[in-house]
C-alpha atoms as a PDB file:
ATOM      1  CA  UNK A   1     107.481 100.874 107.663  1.00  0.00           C
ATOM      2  CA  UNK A   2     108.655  99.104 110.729  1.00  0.00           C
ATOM      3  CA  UNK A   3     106.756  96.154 111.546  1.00  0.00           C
ATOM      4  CA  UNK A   4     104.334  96.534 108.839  1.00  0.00           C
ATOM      5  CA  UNK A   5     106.372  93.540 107.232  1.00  0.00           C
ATOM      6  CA  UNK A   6     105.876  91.086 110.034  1.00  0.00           C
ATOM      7  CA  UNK A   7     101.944  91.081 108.812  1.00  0.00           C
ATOM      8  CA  UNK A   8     103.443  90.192 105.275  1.00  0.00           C
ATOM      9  CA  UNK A   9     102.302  86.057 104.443  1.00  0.00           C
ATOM     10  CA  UNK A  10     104.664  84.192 102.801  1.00  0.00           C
ATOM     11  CA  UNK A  11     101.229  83.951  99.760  1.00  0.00           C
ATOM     12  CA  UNK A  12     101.236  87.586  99.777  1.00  0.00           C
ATOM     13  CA  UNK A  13     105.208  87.832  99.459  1.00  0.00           C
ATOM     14  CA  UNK A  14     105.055  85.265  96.541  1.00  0.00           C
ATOM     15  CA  UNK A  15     102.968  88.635  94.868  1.00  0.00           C
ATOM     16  CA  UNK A  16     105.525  91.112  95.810  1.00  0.00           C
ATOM     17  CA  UNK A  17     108.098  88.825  94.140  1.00  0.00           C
ATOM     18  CA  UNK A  18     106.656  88.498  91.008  1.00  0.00           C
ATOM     19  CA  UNK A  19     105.892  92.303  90.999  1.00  0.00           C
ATOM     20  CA  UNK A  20     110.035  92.926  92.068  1.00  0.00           C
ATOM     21  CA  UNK A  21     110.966  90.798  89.279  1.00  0.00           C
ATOM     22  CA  UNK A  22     108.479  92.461  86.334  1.00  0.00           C
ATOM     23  CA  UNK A  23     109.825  95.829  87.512  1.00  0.00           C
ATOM     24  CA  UNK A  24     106.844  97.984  86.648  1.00  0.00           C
ATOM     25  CA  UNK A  25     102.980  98.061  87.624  1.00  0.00           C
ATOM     26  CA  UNK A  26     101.229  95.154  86.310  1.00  0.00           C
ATOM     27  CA  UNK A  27      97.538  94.814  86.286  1.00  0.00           C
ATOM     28  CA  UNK A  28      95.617  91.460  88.220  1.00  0.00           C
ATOM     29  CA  UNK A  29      95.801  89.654  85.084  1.00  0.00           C
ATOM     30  CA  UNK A  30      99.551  89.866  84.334  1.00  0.00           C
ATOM     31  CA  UNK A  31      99.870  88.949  87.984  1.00  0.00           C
ATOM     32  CA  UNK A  32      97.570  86.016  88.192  1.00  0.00           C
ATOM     33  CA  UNK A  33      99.089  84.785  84.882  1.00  0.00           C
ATOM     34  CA  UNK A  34     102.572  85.174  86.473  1.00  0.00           C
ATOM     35  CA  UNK A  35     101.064  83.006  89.213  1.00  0.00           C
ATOM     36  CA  UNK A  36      98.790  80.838  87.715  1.00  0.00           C
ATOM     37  CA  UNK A  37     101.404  77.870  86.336  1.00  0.00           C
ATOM     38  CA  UNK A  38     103.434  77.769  89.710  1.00  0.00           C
ATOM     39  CA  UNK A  39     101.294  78.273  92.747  1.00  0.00           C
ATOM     40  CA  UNK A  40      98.117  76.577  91.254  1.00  0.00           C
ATOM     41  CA  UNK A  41      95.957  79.366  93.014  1.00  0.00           C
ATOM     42  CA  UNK A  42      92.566  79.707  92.176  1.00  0.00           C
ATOM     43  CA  UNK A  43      92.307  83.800  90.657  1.00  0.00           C
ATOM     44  CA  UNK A  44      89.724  84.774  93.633  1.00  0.00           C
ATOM     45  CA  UNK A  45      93.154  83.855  95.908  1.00  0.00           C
ATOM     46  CA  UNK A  46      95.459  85.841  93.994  1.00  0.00           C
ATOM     47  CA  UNK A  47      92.842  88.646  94.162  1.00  0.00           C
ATOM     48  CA  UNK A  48      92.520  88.684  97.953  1.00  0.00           C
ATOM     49  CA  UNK A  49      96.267  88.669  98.857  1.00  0.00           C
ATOM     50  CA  UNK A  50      96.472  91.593  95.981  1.00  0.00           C
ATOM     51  CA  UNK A  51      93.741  93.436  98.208  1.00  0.00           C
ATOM     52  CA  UNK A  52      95.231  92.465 101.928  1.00  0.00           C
ATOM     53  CA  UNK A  53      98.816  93.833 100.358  1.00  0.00           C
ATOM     54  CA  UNK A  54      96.910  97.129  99.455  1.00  0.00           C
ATOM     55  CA  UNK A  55      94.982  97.689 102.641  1.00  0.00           C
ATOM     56  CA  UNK A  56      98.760  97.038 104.494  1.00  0.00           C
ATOM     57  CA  UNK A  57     100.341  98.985 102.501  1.00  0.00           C
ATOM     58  CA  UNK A  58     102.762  97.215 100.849  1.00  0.00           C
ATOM     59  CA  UNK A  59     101.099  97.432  97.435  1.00  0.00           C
ATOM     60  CA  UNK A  60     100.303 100.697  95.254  1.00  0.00           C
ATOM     61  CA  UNK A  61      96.897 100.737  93.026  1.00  0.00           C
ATOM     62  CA  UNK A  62      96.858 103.146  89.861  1.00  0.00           C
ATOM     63  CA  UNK A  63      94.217 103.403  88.269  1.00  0.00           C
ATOM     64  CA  UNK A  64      94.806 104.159  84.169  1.00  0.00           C
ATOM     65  CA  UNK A  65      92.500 102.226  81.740  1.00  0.00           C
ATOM     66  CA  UNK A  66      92.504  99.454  84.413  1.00  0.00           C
ATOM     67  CA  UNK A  67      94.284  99.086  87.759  1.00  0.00           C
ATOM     68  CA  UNK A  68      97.792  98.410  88.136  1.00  0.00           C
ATOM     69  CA  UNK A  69      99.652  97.206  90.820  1.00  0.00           C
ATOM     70  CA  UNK A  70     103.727  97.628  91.940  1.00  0.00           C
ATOM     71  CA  UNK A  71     105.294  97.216  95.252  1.00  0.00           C
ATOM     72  CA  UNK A  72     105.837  99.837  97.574  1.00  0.00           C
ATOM     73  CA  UNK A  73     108.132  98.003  99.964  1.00  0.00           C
ATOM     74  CA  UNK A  74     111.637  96.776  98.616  1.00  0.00           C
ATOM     75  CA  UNK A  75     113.122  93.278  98.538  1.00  0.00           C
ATOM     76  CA  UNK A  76     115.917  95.207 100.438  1.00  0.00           C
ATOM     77  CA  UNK A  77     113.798  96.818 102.972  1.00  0.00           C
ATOM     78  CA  UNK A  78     111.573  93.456 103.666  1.00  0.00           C
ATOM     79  CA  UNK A  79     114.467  91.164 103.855  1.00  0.00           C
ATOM     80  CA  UNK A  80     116.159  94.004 106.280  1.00  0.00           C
ATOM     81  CA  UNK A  81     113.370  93.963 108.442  1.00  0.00           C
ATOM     82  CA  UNK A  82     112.739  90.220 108.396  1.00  0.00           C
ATOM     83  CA  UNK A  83     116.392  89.181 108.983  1.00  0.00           C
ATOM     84  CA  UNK A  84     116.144  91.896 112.168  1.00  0.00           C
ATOM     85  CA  UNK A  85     113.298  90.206 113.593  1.00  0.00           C
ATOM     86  CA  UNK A  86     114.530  87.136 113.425  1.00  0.00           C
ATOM     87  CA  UNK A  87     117.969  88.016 114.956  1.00  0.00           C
ATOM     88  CA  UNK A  88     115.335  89.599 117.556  1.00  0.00           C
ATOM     89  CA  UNK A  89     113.203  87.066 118.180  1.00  0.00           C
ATOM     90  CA  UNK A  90     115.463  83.515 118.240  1.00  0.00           C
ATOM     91  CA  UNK A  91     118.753  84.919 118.951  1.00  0.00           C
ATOM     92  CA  UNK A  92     117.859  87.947 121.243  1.00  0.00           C
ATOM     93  CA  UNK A  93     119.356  90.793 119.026  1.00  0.00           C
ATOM     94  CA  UNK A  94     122.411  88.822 118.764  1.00  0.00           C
ATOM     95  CA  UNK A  95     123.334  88.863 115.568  1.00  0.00           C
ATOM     96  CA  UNK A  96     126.587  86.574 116.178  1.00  0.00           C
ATOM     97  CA  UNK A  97     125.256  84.133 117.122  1.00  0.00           C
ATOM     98  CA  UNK A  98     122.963  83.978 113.614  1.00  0.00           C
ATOM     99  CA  UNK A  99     125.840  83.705 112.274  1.00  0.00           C
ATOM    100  CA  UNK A 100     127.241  80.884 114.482  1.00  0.00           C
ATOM    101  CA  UNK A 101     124.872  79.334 114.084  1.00  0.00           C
ATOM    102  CA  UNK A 102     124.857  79.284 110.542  1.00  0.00           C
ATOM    103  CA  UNK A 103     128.199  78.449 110.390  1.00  0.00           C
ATOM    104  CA  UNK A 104     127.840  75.580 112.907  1.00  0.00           C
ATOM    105  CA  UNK A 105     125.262  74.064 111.086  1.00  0.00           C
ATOM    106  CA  UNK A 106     126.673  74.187 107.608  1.00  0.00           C
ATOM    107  CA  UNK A 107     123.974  76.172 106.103  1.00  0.00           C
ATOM    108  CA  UNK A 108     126.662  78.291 104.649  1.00  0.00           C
ATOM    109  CA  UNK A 109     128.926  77.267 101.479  1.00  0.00           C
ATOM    110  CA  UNK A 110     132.932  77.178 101.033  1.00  0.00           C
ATOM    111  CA  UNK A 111     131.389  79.871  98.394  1.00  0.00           C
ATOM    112  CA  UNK A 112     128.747  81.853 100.549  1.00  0.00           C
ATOM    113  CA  UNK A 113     132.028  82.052 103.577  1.00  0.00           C
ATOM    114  CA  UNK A 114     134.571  83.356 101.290  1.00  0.00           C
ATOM    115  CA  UNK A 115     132.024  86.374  99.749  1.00  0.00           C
ATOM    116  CA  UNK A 116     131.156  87.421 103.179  1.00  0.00           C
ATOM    117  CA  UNK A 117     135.172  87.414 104.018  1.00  0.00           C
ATOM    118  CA  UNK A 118     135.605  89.518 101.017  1.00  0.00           C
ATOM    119  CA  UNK A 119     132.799  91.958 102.058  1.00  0.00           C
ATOM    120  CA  UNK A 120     133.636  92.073 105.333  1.00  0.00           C
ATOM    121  CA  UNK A 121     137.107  92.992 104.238  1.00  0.00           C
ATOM    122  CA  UNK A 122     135.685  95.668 101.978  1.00  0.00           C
ATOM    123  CA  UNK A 123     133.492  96.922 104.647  1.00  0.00           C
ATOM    124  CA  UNK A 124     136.237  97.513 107.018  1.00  0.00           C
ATOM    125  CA  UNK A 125     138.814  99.475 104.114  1.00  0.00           C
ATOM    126  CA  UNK A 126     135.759 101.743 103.492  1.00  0.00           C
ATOM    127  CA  UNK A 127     135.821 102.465 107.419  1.00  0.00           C
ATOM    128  CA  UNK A 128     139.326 102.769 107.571  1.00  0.00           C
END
């Protein structure tokens, strides 16, 4: 699945959210009436990124009495991918310097530092 999420929109990822968060297929309709109230997309929209996300692959279509939709790429597996390219692409595979730079630039919390030094010290017991 490499690099099939780079052709991912952030429209089309505002579908895969709502199908992450339902948990099971929906049909179009549940989906454009998940949609409807917040992005103030017209329903021929919704339909086309439902078809692009098919024809990429990130979407599964089962047909029973009508179609239903559910997502065949993970919120784990697309953020993976999209926090790798972007370590790739700005900071040249470094992923220190993400971090630095997050750091630097107080885009991480009192809160968000002390989890990551409690996983970080987790991570290293479990190697130890």
């Amino acid at each position: 699945m490499v690099g099939k999420t780079e052709k991912i929109s952030d429209a089309e990822l505002e579908i895969l959210k709502v199908l992450w968060a339902n948990k099971e297929p929906m049909t179009e309709r549940q989906v454009i009436n998940a949609l409807d109230e917040e992005s103030g997309w017209h329903r021929a929209t919704i339909q086309t990124l439902i078809r692009r996300l098919c024809e990429k692959g990130a979407l599964q279509k089962v047909k029973k009495d009508v179609f239903y939709f559910s997502a065949i790429i993970s919120e784990t597996e697309l953020a993976k991918e999209r926090t790798e390219d972007l370590v790739n692409k700005v900071f040249g595979g470094n992923a220190k310097s993400l971090v630095s730079t997050m750091l630097g630039n107080d885009i991480l919390s009192a809160g968000d530092i002390d989890d990551l030094k409690n996983y970080w010290q987790k991570r290293k017991n479990k190697n130890e």
